[in-house]
Protein backbone atom coordinates (compact mmCIF):
# COMPACT_ATOMS: atom_id res chain seq x y z
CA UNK A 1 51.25 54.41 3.28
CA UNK A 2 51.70 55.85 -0.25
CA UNK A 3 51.36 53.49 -3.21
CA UNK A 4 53.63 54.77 -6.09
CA UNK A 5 54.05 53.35 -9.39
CA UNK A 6 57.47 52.06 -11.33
CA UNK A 7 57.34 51.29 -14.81
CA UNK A 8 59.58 48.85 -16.82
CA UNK A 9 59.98 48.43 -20.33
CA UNK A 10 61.83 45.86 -22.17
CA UNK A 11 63.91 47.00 -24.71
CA UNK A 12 64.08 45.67 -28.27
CA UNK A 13 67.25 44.15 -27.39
CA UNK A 14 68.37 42.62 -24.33
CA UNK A 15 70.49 45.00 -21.90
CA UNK A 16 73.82 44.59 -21.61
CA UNK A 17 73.71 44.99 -17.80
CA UNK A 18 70.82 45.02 -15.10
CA UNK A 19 70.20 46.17 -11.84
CA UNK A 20 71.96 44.10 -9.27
CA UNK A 21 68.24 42.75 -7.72
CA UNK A 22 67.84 41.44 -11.07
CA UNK A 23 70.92 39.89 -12.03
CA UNK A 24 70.84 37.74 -9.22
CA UNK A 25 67.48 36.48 -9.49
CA UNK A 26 68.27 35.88 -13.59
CA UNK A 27 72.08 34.84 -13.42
CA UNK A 28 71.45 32.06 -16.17
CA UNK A 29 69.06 34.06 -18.41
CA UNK A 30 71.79 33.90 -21.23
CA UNK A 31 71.75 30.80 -21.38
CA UNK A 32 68.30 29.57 -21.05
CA UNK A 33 67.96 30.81 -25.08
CA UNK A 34 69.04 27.29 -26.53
CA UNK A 35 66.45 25.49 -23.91
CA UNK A 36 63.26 27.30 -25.24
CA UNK A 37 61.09 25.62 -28.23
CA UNK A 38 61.00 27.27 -31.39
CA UNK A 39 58.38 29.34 -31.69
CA UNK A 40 54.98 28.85 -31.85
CA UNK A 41 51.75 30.29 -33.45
CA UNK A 42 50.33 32.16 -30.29
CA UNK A 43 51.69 33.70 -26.88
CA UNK A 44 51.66 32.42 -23.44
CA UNK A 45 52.34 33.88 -20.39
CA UNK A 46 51.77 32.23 -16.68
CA UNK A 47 52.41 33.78 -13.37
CA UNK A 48 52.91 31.67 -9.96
CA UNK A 49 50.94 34.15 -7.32
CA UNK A 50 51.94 37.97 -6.59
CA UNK A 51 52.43 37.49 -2.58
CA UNK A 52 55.11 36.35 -0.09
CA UNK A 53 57.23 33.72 -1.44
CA UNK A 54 60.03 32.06 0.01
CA UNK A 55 62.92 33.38 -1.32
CA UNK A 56 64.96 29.45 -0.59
CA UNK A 57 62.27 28.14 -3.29
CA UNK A 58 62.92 30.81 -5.85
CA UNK A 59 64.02 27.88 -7.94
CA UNK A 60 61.32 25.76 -8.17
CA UNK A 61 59.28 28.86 -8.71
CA UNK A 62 61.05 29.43 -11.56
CA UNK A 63 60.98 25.74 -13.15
CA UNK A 64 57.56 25.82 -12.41
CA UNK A 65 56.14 28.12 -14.40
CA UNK A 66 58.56 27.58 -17.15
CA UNK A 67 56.73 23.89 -17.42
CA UNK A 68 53.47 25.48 -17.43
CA UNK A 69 54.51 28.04 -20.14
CA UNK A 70 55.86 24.18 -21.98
CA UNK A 71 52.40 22.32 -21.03
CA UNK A 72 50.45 25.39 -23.14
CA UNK A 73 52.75 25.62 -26.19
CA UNK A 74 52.76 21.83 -26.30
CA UNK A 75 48.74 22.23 -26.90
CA UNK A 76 48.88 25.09 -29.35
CA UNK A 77 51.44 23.12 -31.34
CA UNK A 78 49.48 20.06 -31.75
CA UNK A 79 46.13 22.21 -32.63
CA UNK A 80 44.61 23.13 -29.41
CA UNK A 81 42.71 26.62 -28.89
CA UNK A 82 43.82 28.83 -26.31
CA UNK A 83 41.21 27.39 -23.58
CA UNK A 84 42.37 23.84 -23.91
CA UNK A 85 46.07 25.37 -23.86
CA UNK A 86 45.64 27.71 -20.58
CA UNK A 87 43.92 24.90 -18.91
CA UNK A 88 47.00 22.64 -19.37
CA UNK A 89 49.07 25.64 -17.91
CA UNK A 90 46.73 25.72 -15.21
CA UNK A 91 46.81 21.82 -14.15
CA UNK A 92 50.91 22.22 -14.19
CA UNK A 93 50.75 24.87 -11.71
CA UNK A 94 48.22 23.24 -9.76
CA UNK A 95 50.21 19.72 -9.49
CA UNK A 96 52.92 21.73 -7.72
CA UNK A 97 53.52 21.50 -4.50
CA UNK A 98 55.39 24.76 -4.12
CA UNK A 99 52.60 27.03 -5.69
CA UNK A 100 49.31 27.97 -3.80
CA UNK A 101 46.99 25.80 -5.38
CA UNK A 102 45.65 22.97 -5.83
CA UNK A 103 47.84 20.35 -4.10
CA UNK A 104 49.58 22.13 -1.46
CA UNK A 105 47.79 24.51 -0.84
CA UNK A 106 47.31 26.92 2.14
CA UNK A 107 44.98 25.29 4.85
CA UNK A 108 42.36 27.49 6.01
CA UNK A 109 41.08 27.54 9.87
CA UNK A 110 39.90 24.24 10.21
CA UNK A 111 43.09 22.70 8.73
CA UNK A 112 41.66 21.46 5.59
CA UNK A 113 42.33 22.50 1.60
CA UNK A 114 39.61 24.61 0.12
CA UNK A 115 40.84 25.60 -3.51
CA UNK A 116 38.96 28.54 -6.19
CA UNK A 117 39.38 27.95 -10.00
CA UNK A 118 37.93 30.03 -13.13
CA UNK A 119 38.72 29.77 -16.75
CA UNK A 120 37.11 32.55 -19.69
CA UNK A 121 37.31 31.74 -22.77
CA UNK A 122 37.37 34.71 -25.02
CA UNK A 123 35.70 33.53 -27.97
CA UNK A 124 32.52 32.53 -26.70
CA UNK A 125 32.67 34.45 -23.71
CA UNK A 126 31.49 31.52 -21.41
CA UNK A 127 32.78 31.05 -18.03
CA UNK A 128 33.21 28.42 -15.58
CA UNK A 129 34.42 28.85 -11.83
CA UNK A 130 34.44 26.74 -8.65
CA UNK A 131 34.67 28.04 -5.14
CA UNK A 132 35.89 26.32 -1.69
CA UNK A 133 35.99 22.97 -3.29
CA UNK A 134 37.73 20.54 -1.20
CA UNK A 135 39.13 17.05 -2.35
CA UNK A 136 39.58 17.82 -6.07
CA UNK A 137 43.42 17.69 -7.08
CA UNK A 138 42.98 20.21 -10.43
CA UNK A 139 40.24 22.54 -9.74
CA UNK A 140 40.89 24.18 -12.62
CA UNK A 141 39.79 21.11 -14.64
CA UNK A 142 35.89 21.28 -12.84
CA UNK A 143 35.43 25.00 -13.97
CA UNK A 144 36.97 24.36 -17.47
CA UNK A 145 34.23 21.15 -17.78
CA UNK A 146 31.41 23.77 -16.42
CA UNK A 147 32.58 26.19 -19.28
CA UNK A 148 32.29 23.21 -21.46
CA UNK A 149 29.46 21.58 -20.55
CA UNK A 150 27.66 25.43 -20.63
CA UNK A 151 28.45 25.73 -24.30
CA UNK A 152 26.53 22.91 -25.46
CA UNK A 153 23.55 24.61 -24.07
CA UNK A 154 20.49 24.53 -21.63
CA UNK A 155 19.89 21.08 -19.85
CA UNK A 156 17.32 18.91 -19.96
CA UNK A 157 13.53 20.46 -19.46
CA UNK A 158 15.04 23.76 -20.54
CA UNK A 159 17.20 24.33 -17.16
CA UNK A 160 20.47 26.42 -17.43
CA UNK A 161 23.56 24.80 -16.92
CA UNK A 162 25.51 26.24 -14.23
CA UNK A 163 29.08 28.39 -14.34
CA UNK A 164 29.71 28.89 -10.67
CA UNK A 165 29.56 26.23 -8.26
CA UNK A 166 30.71 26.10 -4.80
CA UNK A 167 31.48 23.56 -1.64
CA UNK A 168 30.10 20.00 -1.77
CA UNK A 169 27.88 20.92 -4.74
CA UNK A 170 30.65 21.79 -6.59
CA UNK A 171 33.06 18.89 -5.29
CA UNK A 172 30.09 16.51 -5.99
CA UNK A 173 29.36 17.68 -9.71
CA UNK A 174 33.12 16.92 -10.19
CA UNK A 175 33.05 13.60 -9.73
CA UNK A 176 29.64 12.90 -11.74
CA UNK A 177 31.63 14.48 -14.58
CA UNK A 178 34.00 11.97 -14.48
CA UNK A 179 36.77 14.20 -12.46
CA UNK A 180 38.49 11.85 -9.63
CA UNK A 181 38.05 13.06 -6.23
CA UNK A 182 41.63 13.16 -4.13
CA UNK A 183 41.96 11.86 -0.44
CA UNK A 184 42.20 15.09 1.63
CA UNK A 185 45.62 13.57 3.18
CA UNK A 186 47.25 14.01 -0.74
CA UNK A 187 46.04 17.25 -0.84
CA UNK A 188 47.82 18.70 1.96
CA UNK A 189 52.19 18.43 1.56
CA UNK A 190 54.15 19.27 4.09
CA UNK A 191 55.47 22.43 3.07
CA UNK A 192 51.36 23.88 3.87
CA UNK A 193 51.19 21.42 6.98
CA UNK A 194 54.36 22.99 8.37
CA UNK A 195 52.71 26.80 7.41
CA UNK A 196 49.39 26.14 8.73
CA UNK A 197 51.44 24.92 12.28
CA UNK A 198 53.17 27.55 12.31
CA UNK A 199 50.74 30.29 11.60
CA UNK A 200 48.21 28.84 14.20
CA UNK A 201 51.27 28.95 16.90
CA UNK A 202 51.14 32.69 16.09
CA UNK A 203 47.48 33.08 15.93
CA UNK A 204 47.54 31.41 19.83
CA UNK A 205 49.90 33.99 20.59
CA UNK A 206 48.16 36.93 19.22
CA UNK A 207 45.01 35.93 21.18
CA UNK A 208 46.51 35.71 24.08
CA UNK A 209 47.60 39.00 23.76
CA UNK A 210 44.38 40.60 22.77
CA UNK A 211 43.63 42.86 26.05
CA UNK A 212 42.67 46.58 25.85
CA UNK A 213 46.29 47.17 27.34
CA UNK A 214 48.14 45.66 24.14
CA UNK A 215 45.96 46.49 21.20
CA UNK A 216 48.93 47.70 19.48
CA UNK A 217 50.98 44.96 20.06
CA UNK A 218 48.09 42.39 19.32
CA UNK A 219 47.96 44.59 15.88
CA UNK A 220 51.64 44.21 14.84
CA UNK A 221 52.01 40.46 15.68
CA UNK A 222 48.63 39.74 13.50
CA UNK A 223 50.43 41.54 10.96
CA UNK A 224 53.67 39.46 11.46
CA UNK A 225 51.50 36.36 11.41
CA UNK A 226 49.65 37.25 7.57
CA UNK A 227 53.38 38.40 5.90
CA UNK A 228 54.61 35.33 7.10
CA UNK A 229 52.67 33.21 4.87
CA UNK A 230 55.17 31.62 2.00
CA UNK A 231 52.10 31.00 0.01
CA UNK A 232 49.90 34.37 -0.59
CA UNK A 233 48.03 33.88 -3.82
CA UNK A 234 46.87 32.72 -6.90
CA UNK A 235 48.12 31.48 -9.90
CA UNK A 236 47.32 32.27 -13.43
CA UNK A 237 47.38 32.19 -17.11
CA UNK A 238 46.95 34.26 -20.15
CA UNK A 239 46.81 32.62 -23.77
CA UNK A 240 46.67 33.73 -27.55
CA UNK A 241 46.49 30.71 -30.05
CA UNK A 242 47.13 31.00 -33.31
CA UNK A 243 43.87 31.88 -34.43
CA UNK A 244 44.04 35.04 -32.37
CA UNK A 245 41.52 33.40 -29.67
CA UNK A 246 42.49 34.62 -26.11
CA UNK A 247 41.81 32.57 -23.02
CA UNK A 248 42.84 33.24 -19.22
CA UNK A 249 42.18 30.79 -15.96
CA UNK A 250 43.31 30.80 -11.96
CA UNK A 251 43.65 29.06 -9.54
CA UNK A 252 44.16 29.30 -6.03
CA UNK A 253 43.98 27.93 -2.64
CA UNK A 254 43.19 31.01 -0.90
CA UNK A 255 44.31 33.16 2.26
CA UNK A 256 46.76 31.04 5.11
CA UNK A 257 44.15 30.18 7.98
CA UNK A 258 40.85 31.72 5.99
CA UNK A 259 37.37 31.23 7.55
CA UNK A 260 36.27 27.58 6.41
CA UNK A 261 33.68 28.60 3.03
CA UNK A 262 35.52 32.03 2.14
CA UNK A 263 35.61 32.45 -1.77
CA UNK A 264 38.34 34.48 -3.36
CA UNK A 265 38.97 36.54 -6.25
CA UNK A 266 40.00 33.18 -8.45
CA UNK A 267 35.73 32.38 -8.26
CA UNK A 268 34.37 35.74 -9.11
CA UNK A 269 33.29 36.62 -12.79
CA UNK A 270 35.44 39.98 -13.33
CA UNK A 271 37.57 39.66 -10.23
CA UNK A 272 39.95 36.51 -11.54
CA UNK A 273 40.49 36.32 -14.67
CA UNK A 274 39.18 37.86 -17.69
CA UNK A 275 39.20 37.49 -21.98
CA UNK A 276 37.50 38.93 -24.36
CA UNK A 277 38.34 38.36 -28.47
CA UNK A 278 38.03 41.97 -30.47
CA UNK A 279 34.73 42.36 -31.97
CA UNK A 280 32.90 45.58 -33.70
CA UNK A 281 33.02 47.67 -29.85
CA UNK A 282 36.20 46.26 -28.94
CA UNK A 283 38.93 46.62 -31.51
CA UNK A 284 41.45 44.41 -29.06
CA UNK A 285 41.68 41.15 -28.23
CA UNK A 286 42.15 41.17 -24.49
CA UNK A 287 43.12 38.91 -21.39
CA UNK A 288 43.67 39.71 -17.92
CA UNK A 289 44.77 36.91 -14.61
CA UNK A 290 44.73 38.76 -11.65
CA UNK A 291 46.68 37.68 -8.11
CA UNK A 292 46.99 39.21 -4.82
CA UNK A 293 44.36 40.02 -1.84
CA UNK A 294 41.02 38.25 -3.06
CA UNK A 295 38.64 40.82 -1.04
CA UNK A 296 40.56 43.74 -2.65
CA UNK A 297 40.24 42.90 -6.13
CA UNK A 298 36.89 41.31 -5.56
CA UNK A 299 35.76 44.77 -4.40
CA UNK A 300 37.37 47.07 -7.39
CA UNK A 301 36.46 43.50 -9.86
CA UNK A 302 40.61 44.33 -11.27
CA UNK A 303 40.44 42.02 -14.11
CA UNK A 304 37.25 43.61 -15.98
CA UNK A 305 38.57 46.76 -15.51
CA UNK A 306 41.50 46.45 -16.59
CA UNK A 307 40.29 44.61 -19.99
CA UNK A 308 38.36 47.52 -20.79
CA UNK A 309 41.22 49.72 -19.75
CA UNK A 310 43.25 48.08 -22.55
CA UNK A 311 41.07 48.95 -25.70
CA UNK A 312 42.80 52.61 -25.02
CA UNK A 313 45.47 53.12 -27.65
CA UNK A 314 48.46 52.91 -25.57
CA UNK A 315 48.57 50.06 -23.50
CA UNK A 316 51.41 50.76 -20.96
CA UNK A 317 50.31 54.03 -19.74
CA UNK A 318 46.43 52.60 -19.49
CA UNK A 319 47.10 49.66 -17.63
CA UNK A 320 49.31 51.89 -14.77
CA UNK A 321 46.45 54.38 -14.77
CA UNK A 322 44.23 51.29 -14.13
CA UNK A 323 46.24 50.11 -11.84
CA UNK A 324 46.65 53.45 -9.90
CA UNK A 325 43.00 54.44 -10.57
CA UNK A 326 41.12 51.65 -10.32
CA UNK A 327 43.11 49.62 -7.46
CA UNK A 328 45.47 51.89 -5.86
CA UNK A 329 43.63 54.74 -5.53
CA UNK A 330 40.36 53.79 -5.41
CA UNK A 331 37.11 54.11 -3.11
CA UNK A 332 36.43 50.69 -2.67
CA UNK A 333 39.88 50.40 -0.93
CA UNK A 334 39.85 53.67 0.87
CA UNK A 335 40.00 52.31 4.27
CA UNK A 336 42.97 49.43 3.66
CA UNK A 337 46.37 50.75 5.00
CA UNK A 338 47.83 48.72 2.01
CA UNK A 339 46.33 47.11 -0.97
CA UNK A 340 48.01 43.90 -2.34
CA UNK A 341 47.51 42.62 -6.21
CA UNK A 342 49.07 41.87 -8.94
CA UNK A 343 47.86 41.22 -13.09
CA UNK A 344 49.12 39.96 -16.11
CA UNK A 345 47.38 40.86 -19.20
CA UNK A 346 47.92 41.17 -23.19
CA UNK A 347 46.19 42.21 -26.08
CA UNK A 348 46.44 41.51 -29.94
CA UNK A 349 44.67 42.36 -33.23
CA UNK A 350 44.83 41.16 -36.25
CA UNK A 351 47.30 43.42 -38.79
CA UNK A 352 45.64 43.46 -41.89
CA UNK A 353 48.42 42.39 -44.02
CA UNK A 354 49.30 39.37 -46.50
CA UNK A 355 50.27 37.09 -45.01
CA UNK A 356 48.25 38.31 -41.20
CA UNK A 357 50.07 38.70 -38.79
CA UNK A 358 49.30 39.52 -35.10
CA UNK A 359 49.90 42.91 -33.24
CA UNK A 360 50.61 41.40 -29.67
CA UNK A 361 51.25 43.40 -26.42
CA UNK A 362 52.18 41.50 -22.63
CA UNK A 363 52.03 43.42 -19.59
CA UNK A 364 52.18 43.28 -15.91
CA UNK A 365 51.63 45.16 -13.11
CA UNK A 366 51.77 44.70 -9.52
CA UNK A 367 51.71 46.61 -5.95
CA UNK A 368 53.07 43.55 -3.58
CA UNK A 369 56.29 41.35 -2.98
CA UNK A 370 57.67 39.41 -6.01
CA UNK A 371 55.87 38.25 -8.94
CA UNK A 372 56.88 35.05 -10.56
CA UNK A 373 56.24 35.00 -14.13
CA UNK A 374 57.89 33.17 -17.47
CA UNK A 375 56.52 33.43 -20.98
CA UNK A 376 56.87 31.19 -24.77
CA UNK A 377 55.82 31.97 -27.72
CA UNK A 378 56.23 34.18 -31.45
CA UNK A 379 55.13 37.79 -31.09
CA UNK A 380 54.71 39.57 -34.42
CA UNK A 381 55.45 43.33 -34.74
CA UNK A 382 56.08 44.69 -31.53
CA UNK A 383 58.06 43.98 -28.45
CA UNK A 384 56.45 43.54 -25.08
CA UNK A 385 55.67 46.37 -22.57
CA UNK A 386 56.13 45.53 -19.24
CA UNK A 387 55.02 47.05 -16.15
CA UNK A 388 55.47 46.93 -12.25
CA UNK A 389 52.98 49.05 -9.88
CA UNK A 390 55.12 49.26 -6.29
CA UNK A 391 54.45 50.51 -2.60
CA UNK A 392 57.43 52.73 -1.55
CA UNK A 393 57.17 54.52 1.79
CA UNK A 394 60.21 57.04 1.47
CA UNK A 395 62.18 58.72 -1.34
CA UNK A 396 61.71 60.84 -3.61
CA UNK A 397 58.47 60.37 -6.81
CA UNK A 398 60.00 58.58 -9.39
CA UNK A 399 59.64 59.91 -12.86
CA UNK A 400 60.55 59.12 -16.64
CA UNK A 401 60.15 61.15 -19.76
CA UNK A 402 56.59 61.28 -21.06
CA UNK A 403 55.13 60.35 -17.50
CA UNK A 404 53.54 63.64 -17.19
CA UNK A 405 51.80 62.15 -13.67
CA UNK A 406 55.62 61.98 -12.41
CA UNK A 407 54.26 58.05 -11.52
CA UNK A 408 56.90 56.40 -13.95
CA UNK A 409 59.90 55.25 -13.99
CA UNK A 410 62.35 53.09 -17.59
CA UNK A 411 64.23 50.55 -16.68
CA UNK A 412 65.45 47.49 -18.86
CA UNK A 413 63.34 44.57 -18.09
CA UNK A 414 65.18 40.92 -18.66
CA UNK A 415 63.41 38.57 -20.72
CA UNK A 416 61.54 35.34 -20.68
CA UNK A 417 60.88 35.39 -17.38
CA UNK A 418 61.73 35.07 -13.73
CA UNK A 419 60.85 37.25 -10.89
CA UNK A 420 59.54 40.88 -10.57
CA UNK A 421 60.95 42.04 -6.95
């Protein structure tokens, strides 16, 4: 299958008409203007999981992360930095029980939760990340206090804190840093108890089927059985406060029916989430919150490169060649028939005028089903570019002026947020 890429860039003003996939996902965009908060010193922008999503929930999708985007402004306003304010967004998208993580998550073999969480802070550069932790409502809330408790320094008899922990270790570090452990019964709703019934019926029937006379068929129903999942991914969260500190964090309850003990991309340093403030070597501020796949972007670690891909002077066109480079088309993924992931990222600077203002860009780029996304925030100088990396099996290479490649493709892009189909 052939992996091409289509770009979108919003326009400076809103369009006065949009294709007809998008105008009925954002019918009420118009009018969602007079609901937003004034706006605030810094950026936010959330996404609720790059996957399969149930197209009957496409509201709560949407109120979701527009409560998350609320949750991180609400802690820039009253003086937070951008850790303590993508945290926040984190937590609301964990307490959800229509996203896949935290509470309601996807259940893995054994029928039991087992959630991944990391948060970067971009300013000190620490990290904190918990893998396959069961019984903890806000995992995100254990790898922010391992971030935390990292940057007061080594432990006692010169020991070094930890950043990653993982299973009971991890669940039982938790609750000795005052986190409050949740009944496994809570954790499960029954939106993931009805999945992870339904995708085990299918499982039964696939092995049932596996003889050397039906490989093929065993193949397709397997496949049937993994797109079926309403609940793909992770979650995530990129923040700027008003300081110009970036932050990112997911979260995620991993792959419908996983092995019991299988760590995803939300645990891995590189392969999650990523931020980085500008320094001397880097003249950009950067963040990156990957979704999608966790062994594929484990194995081509998407959110570091795509960080460093950023620092290139035109943002849009280096974050699809990442994308195609580094992800679609690359070495680590050479045997996968498709490859499924999806980032947000952004970058600032600081402009060096009086008063200083911020240079801010938002991007992001996908190759799967629909992306839910929303944004809040004041961005100085220059409008967002937006991008969206697609699979398309037939028809002819898309292009776009100044897409040399022939990989691109302008379209107006609505605003605020909403779905990327």
């Amino acid at each position: 299958m052939e992996d091409l890429i289509t770009c979108v860039e919003e326009q400076p003003q809103p369009p006065s008409s949009l294709p007809n996939s998008w105008t009925n996902q954002h019918s009420d965009s118009a009018q969602r203007t007079d609901e937003e908060p004034k706006a605030v010193g810094g950026f936010v922008l959330v996404h609720a999981g790059a996957g399969y999503h149930s197209e009957s929930k496409a509201k709560e999708y949407k109120h979701v992360c527009k409560r998350a985007c609320q949750r991180a402004v609400e802690r820039l306003r009253a003086g937070a930095l951008a850790m303590e304010a993508v945290a926040a967004a984190l937590v609301e998208l964990e307490d959800s029980p229509f996203t896949n993580a935290g509470m309601g998550s996807n259940l893995n073999l054994s029928g039991e939760i087992e959630c991944d969480a990391s948060i970067m802070d971009g300013k000190s550069l620490h990290y904190g990340s918990v893998g396959a932790i069961r019984g903890i409502k806000n995992p995100v809330l254990v790898a922010h206090r391992l971030l935390s408790e990292a940057q007061k320094g080594k432990l006692s008899a010169g020991r070094i804190p930890p950043c990653f922990l993982v299973g009971r270790g991890a669940h039982d570090w938790a609750v000795a840093h005052g986190i409050p452990p949740c009944p496994a019964e809570k954790m499960a709703t029954k939106f993931s108890l009805s999945a992870y019934k339904r995708n085990k019926r299918k499982m039964e029937i696939a092995e049932k089927m596996d003889t050397p006379e039906n490989p093929m068929k065993r193949r397709r129903q397997s496949s049937e059985t993994e797109n079926g999942s309403e609940c793909l991914d992770t979650v995530g969260a990129i923040v700027v406060d008003q300081e110009g500190n970036v932050a990112s964090a997911v979260s995620s309850g991993g792959l419908a029916m996983k092995h019991p003990g299988r760590v995803g991309q939300a645990a891995h340093y590189g392969c999650g989430c990523w931020a980085q403030n500008s320094c001397n070597s880097n003249p950009y501020s950067t963040a990156v919150s990957t979704s999608g796949c966790g062994e594929h972007l484990i194995r081509t670690m998407l959110a570091r490169e795509c960080s460093v891909a950023l620092q290139a002077e035109d943002a849009h066109q280096a974050l699809l060649d990442a994308m195609q480079n580094q992800f679609i088309s690359s070495p680590f993924l050479a045997s996968e028939d498709r490859v499924l992931g999806g980032v947000i990222v952004l970058r600032c600077c600081r402009c060096e005028e009086d008063p200083p203002s911020q240079d801010l860009q938002a991007s992001l780029a996908k190759t799967s089903r629909p992306l839910w996304w929303s944004s809040c925030g004041a961005i100085a100088r220059r409008a967002c570019a937006w991008a969206t990396c697609q699979p398309r099996t037939a028809g002819p290479r898309p292009t776009s002026p100044g897409c040399p490649q022939g990989r691109c493709q302008a379209t107006p892009w609505p605003s605020r947020g909403g779905c990327v189909g």
